[in-house]
PDB file of N, CA and C in Angstrom:
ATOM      1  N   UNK A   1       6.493   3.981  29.974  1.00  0.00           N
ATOM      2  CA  UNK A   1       7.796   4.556  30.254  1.00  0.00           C
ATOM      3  C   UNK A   1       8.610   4.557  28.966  1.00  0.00           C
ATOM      4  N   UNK A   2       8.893   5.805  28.390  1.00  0.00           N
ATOM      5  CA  UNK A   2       9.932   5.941  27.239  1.00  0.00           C
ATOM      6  C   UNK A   2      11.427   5.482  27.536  1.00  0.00           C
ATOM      7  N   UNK A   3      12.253   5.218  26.390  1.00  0.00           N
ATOM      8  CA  UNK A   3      13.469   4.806  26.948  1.00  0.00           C
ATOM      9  C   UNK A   3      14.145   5.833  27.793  1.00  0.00           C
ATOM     10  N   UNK A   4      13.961   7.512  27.375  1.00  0.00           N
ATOM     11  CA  UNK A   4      15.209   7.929  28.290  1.00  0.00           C
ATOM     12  C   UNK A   4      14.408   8.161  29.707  1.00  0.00           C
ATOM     13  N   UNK A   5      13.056   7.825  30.004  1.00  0.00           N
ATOM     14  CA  UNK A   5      12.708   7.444  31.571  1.00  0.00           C
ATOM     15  C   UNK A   5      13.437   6.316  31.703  1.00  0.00           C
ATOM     16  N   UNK A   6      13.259   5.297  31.595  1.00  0.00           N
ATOM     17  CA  UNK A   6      14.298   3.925  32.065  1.00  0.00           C
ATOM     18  C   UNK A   6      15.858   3.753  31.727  1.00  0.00           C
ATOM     19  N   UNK A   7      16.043   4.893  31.048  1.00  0.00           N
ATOM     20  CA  UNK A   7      17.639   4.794  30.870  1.00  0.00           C
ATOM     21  C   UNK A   7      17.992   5.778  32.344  1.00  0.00           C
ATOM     22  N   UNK A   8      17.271   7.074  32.708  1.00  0.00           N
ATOM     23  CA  UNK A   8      17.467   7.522  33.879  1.00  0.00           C
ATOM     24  C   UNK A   8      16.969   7.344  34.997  1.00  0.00           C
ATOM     25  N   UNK A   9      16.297   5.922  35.271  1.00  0.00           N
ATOM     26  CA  UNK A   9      16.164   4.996  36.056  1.00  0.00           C
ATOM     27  C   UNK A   9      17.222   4.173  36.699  1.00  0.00           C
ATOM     28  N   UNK A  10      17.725   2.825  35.565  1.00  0.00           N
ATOM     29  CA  UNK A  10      18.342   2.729  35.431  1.00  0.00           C
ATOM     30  C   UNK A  10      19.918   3.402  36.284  1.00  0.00           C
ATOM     31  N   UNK A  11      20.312   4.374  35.348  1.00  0.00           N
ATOM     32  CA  UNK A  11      21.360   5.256  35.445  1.00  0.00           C
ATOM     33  C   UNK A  11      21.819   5.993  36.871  1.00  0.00           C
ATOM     34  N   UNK A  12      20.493   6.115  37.603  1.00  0.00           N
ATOM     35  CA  UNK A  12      19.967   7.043  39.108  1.00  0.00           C
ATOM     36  C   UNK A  12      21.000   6.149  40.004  1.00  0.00           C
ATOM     37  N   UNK A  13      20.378   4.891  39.996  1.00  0.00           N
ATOM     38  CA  UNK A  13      20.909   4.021  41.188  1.00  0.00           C
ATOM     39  C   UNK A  13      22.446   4.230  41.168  1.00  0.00           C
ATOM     40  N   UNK A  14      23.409   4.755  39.914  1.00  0.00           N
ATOM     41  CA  UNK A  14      24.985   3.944  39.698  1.00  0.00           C
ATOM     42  C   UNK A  14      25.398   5.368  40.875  1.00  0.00           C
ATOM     43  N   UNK A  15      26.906   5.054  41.128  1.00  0.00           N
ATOM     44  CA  UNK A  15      27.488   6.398  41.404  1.00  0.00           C
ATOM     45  C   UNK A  15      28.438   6.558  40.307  1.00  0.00           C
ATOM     46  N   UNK A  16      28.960   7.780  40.160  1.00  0.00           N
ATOM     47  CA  UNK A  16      29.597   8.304  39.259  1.00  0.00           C
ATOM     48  C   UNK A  16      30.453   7.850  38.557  1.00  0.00           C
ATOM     49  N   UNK A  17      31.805   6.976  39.771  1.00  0.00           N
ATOM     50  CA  UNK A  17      32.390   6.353  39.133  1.00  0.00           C
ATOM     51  C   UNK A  17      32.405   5.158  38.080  1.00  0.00           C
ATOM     52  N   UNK A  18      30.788   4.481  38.626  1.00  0.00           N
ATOM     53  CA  UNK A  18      30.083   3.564  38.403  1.00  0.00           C
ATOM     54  C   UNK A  18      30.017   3.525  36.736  1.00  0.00           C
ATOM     55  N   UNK A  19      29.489   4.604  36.031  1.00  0.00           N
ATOM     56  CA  UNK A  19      28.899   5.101  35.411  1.00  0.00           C
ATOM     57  C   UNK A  19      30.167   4.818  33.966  1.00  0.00           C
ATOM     58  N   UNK A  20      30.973   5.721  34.304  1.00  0.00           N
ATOM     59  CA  UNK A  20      32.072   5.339  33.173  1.00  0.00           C
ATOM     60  C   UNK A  20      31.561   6.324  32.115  1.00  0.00           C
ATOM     61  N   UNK A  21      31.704   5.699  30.950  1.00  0.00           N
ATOM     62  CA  UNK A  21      31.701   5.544  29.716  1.00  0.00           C
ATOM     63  C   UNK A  21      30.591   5.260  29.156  1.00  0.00           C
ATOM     64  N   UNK A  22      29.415   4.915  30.029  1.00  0.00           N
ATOM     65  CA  UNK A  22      27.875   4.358  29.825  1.00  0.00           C
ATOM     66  C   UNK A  22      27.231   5.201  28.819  1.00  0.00           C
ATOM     67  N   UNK A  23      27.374   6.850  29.188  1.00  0.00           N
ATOM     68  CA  UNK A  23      26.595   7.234  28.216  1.00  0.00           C
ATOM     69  C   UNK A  23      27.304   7.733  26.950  1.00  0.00           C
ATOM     70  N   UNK A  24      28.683   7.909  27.255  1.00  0.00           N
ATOM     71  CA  UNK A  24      28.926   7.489  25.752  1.00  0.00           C
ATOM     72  C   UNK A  24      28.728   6.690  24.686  1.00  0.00           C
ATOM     73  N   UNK A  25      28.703   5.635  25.307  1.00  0.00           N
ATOM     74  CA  UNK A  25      28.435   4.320  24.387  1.00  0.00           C
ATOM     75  C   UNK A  25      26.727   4.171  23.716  1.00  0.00           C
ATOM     76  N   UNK A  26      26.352   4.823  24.987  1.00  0.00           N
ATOM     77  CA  UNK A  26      24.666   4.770  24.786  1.00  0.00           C
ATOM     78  C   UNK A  26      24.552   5.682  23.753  1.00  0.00           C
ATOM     79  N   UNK A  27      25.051   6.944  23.381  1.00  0.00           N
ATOM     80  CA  UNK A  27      24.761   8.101  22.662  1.00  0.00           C
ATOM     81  C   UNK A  27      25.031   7.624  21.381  1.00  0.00           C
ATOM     82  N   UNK A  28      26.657   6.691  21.269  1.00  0.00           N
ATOM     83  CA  UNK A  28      26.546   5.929  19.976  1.00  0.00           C
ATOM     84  C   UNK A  28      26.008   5.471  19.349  1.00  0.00           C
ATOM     85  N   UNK A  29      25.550   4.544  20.503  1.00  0.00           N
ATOM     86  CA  UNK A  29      24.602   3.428  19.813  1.00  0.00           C
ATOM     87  C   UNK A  29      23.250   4.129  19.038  1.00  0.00           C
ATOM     88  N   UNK A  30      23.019   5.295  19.741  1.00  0.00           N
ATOM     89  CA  UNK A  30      21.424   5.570  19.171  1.00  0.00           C
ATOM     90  C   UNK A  30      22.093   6.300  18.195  1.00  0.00           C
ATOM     91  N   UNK A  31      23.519   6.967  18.191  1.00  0.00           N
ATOM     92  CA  UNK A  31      23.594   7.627  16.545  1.00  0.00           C
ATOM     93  C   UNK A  31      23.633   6.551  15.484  1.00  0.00           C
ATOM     94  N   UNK A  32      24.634   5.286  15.963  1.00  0.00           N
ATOM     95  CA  UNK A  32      24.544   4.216  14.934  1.00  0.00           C
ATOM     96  C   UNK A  32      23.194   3.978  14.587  1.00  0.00           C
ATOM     97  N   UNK A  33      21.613   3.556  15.795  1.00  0.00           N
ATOM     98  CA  UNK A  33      20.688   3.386  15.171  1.00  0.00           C
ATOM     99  C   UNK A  33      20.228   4.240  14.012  1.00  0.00           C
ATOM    100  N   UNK A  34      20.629   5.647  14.804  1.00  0.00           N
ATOM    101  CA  UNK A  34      19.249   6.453  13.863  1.00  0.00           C
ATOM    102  C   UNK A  34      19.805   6.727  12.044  1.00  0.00           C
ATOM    103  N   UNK A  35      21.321   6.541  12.437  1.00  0.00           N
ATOM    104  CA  UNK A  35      21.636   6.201  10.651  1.00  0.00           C
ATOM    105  C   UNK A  35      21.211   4.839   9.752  1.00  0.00           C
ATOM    106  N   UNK A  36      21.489   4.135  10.517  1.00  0.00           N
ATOM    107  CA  UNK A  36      21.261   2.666  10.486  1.00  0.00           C
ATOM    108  C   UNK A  36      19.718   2.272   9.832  1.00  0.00           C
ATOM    109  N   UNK A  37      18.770   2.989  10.280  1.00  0.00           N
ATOM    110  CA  UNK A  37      17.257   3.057  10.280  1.00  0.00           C
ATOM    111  C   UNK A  37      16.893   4.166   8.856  1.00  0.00           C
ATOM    112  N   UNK A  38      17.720   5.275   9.015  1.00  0.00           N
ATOM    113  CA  UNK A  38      17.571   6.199   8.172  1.00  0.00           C
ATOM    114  C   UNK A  38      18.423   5.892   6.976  1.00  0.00           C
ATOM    115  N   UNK A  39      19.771   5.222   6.800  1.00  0.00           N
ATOM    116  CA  UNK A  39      19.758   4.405   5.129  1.00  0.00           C
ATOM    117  C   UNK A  39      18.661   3.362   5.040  1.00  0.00           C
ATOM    118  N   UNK A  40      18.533   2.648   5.791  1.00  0.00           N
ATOM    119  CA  UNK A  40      17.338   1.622   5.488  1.00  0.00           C
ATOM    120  C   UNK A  40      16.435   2.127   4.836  1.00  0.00           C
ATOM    121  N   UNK A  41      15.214   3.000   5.642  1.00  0.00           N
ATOM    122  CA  UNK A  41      14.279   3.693   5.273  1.00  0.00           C
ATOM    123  C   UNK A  41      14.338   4.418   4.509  1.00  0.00           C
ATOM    124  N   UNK A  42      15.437   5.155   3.169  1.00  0.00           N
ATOM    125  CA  UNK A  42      15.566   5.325   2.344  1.00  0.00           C
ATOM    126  C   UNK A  42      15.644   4.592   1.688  1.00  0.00           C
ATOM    127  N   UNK A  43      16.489   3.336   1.471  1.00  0.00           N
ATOM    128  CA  UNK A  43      16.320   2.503   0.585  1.00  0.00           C
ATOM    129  C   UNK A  43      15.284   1.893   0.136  1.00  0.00           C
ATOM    130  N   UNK A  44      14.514   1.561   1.139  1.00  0.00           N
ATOM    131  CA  UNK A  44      13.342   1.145   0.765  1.00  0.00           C
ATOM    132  C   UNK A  44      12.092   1.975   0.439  1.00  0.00           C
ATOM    133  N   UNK A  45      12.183   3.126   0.736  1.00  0.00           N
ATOM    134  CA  UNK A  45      11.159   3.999  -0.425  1.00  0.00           C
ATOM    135  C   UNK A  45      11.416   4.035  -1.395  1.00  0.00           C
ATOM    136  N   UNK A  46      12.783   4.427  -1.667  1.00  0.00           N
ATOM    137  CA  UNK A  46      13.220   4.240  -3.359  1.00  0.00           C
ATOM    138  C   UNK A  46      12.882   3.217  -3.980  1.00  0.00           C
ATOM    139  N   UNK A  47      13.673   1.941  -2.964  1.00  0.00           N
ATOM    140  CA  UNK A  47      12.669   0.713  -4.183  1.00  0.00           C
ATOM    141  C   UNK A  47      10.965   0.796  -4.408  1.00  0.00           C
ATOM    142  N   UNK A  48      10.105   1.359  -3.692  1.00  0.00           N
ATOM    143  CA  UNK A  48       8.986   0.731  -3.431  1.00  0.00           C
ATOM    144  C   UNK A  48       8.227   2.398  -4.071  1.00  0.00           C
ATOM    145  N   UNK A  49       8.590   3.421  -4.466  1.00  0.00           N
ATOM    146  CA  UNK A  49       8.392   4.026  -5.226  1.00  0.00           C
ATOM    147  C   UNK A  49       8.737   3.771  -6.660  1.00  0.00           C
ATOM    148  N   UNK A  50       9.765   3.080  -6.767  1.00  0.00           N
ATOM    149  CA  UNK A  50      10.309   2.631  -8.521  1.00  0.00           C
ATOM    150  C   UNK A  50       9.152   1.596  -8.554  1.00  0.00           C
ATOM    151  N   UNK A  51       9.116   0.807  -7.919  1.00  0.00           N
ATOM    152  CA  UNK A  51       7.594  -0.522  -8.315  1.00  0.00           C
ATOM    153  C   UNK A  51       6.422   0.256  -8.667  1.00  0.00           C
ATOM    154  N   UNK A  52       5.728   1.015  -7.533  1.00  0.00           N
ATOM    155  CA  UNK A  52       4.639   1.811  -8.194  1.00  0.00           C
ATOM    156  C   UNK A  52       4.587   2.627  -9.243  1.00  0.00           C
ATOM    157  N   UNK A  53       5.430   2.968  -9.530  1.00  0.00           N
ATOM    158  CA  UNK A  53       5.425   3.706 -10.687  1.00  0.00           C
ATOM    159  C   UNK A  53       5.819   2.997 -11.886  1.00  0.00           C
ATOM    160  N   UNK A  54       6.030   1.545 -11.695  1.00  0.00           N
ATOM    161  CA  UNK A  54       6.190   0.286 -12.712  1.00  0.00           C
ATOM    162  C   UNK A  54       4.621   0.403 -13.242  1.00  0.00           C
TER     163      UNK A  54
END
């Protein structure tokens, strides 16, 4: 099961009111990850391309 199967698992049971703000916060969070992951993972090719080429 991928996350957005268990996030709309999850999510199925609430009712609307229930719900809120949930997937806002959720949508954040994965934009914060995927920047979060993507400076990382730049940084560290850069370093680890400057070594090999040491």
């Amino acid at each position: 099961m991928d996350f957005s199967t268990a996030l709309v698992v999850i999510m199925g049971s609430m009712n609307i009111a229930e719900i809120g703000t949930l997937p806002i916060q959720i949508g954040a969070a994965m934009i914060a990850g995927v920047v979060y992951v993507g400076i990382g993972v730049d940084a560290f090719q850069k370093k680890l391309i400057n070594i090999i080429r040491k």
